[in-house]
Protein backbone atom coordinates (compact mmCIF):
# COMPACT_ATOMS: atom_id res chain seq x y z
CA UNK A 1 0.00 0.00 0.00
CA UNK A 2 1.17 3.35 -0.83
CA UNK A 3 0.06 7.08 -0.97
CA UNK A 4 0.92 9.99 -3.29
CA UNK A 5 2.77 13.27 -2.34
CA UNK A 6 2.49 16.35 -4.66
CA UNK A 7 5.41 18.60 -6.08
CA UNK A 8 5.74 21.33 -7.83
CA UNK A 9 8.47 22.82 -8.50
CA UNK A 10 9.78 26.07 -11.09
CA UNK A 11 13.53 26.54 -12.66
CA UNK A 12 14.66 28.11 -15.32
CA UNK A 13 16.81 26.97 -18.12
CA UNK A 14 19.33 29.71 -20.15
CA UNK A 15 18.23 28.41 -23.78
CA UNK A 16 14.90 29.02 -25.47
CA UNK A 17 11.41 26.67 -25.00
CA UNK A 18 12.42 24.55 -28.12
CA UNK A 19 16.11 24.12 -27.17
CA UNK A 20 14.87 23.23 -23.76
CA UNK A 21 12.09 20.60 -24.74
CA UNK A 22 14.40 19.09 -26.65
CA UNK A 23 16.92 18.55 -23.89
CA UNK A 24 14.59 17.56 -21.63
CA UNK A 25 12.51 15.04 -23.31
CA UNK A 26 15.95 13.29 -24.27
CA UNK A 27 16.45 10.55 -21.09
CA UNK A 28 20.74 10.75 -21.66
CA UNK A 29 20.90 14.10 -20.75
CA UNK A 30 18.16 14.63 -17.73
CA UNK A 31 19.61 11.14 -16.46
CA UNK A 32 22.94 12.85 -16.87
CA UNK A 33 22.30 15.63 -14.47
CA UNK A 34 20.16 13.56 -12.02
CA UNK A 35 22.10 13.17 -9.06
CA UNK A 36 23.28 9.41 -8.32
CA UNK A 37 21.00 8.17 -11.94
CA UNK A 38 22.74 6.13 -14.54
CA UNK A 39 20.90 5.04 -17.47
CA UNK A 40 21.05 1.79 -18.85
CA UNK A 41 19.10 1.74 -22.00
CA UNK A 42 17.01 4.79 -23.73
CA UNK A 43 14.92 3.67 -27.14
CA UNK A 44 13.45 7.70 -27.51
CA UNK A 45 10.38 6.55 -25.19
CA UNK A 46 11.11 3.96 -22.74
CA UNK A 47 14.13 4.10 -20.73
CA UNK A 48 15.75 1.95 -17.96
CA UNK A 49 17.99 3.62 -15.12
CA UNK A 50 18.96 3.16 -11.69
CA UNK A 51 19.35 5.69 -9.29
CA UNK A 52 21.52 5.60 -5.79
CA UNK A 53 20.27 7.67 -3.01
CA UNK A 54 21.49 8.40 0.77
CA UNK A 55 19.07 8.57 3.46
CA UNK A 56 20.64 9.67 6.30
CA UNK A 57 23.24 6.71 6.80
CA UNK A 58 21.60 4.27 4.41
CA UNK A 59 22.75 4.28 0.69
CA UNK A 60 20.13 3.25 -1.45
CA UNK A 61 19.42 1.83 -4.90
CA UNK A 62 16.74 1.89 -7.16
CA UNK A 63 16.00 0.44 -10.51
CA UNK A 64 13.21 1.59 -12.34
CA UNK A 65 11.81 1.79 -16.23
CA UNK A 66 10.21 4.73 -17.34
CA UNK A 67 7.60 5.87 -20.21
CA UNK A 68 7.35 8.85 -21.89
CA UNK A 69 3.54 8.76 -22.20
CA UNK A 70 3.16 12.27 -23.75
CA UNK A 71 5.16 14.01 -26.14
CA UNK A 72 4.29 16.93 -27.02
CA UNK A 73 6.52 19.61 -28.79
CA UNK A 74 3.67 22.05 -30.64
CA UNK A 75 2.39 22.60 -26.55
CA UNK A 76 5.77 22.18 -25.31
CA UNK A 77 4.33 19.01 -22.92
CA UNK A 78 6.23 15.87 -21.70
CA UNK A 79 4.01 13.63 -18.96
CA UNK A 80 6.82 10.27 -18.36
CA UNK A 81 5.78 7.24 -16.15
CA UNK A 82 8.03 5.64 -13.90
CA UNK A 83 7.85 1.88 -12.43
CA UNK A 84 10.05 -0.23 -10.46
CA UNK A 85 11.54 -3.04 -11.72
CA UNK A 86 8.98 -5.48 -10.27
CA UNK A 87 6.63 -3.08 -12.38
CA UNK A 88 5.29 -1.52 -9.27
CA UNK A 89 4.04 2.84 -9.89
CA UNK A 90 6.91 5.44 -8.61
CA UNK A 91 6.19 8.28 -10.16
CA UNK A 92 4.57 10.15 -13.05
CA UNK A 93 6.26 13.31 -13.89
CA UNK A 94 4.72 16.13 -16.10
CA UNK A 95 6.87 19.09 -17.43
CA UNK A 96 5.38 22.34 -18.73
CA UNK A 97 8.08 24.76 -20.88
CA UNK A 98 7.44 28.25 -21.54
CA UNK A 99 9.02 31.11 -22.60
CA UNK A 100 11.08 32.68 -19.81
CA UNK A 101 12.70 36.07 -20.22
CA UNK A 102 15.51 37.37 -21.82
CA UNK A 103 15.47 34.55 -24.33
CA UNK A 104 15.46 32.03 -21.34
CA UNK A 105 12.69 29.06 -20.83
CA UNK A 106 10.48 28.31 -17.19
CA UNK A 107 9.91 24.63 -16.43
CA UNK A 108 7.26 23.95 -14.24
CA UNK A 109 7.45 20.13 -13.26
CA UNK A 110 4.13 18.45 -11.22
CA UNK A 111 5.19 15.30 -10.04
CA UNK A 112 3.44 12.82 -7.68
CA UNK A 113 5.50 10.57 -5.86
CA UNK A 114 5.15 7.08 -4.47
CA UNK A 115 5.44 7.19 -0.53
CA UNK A 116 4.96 3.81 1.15
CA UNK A 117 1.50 4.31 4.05
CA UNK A 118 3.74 3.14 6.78
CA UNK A 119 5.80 5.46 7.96
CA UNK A 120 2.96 8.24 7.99
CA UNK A 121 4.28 11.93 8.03
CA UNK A 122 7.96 11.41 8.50
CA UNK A 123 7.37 8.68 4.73
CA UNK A 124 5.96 11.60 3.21
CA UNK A 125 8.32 14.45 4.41
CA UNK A 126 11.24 12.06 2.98
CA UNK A 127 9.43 11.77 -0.60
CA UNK A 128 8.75 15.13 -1.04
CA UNK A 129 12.28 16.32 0.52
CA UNK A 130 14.76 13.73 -1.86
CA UNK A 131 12.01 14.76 -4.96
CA UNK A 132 12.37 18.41 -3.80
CA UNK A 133 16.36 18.24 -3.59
CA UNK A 134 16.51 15.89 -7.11
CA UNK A 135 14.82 18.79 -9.10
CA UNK A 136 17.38 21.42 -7.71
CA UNK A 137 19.79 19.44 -8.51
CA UNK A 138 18.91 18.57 -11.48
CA UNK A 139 17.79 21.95 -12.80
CA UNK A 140 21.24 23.93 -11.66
CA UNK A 141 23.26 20.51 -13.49
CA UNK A 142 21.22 21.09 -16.79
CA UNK A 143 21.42 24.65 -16.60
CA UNK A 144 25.14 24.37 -16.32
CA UNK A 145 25.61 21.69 -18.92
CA UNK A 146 23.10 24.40 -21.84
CA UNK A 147 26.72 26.78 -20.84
CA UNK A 148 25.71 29.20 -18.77
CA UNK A 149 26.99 29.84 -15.11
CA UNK A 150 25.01 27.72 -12.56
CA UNK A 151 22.10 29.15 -11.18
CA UNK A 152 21.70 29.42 -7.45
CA UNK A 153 19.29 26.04 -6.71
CA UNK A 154 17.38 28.52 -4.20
CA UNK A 155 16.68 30.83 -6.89
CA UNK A 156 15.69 28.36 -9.82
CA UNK A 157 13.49 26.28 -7.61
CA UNK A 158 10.55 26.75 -6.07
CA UNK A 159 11.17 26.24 -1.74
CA UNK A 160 10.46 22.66 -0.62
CA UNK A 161 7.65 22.58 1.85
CA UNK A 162 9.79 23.49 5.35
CA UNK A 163 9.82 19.41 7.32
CA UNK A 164 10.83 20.38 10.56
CA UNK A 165 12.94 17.64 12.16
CA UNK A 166 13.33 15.56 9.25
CA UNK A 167 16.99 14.86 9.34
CA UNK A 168 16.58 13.55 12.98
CA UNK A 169 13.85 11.43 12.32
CA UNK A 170 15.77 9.95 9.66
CA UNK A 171 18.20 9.13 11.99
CA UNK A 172 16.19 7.97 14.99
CA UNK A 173 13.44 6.04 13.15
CA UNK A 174 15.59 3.91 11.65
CA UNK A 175 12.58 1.53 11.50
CA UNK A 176 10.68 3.34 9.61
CA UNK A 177 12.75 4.69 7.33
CA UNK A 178 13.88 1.15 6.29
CA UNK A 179 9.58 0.65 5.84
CA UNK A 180 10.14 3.88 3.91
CA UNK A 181 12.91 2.25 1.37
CA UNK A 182 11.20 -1.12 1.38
CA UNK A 183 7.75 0.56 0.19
CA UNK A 184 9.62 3.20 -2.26
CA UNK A 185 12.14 0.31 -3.65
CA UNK A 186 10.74 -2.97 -3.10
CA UNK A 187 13.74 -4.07 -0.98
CA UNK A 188 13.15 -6.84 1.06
CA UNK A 189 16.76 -6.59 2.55
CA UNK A 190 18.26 -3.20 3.97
């Protein structure tokens, strides 16, 4: 059993809409800027990666395949599906590009995230905080790699909800964060 956090999330990109729908509807070079991803087979729609997280003091490692369900360059429109490996829903991820200023573009990513029922509020306030910190990331590495200076994360992305205490509870629930990687990864082992 699972439940679904929200995120949104805003950065900018320094090249124009097309330039930027074009980067990011091509799996290589999002995967390539994804912290801890590696990509082990793109076919232009269906990709399969892996991605290596910490949480707190536990490394770990997901595999996944994902979908690029919509497509859509006249609207500027990508909507991508991701599964675990055992087939089981992570994610769906929708991107929205639009003209920025100065000749820049604005994503606007909606994403709703897997986060496993047990756990509760702590489950959910570790979803949203590794989604939160994998689109800044992600956003400053891609704006880098289109050759212009690295953007301040705090200024490119929209502010995480504030989770109050999560870094403790990470620590001191060990228990539940394990539920927590066990419902998000489908590890029966730690």
């Amino acid at each position: 059993m699972h439940e679904t956090v929200r995120l949104d999330r805003a950065f900018t990109l320094p090249v124009g809409p097309d330039r930027a729908f074009e980067v990011l509807t091509d799996a290589a070079q999002v995967a390539a800027a994804v912290p801890g991803a590696a990509l082990a087979s793109w076919d232009g729609t269906t990709f399969h990666a892996s991605v290596r997280l910490r949480l707190g003091l536990l490394p770990v490692v997901g595999h996944g395949v994902g979908r690029m369900e919509l497509r859509d360059p006249e609207r500027k429109l990508v909507r991508v599906e991701v599964n675990r490996r055992d087939g089981e829903w992570v994610a769906s991820v929708a991107l929205a590009v639009r003209p920025g200023e100065d000749g820049d573009s604005l994503v606007r990513v909606r994403a709703d995230l897997r986060a496993p029922s047990t756990g509760g509020r702590i489950a959910r306030s570790m979803v949203a905080e590794v989604g939160a910190r994998m689109v800044t990331s992600a956003s400053a590495a891609l704006a880098t790699s289109l050759g212009d200076e690295a953007p301040d994360p705090a200024a490119t992305a929209a502010k995480a909800p504030e989770h109050t205490g999560l870094a403790g509870a990470v620590e001191v629930a060990a228990g539940v964060t394990l539920g927590v990687v066990r419902g998000l990864f489908g590890r029966k082992d730690p």
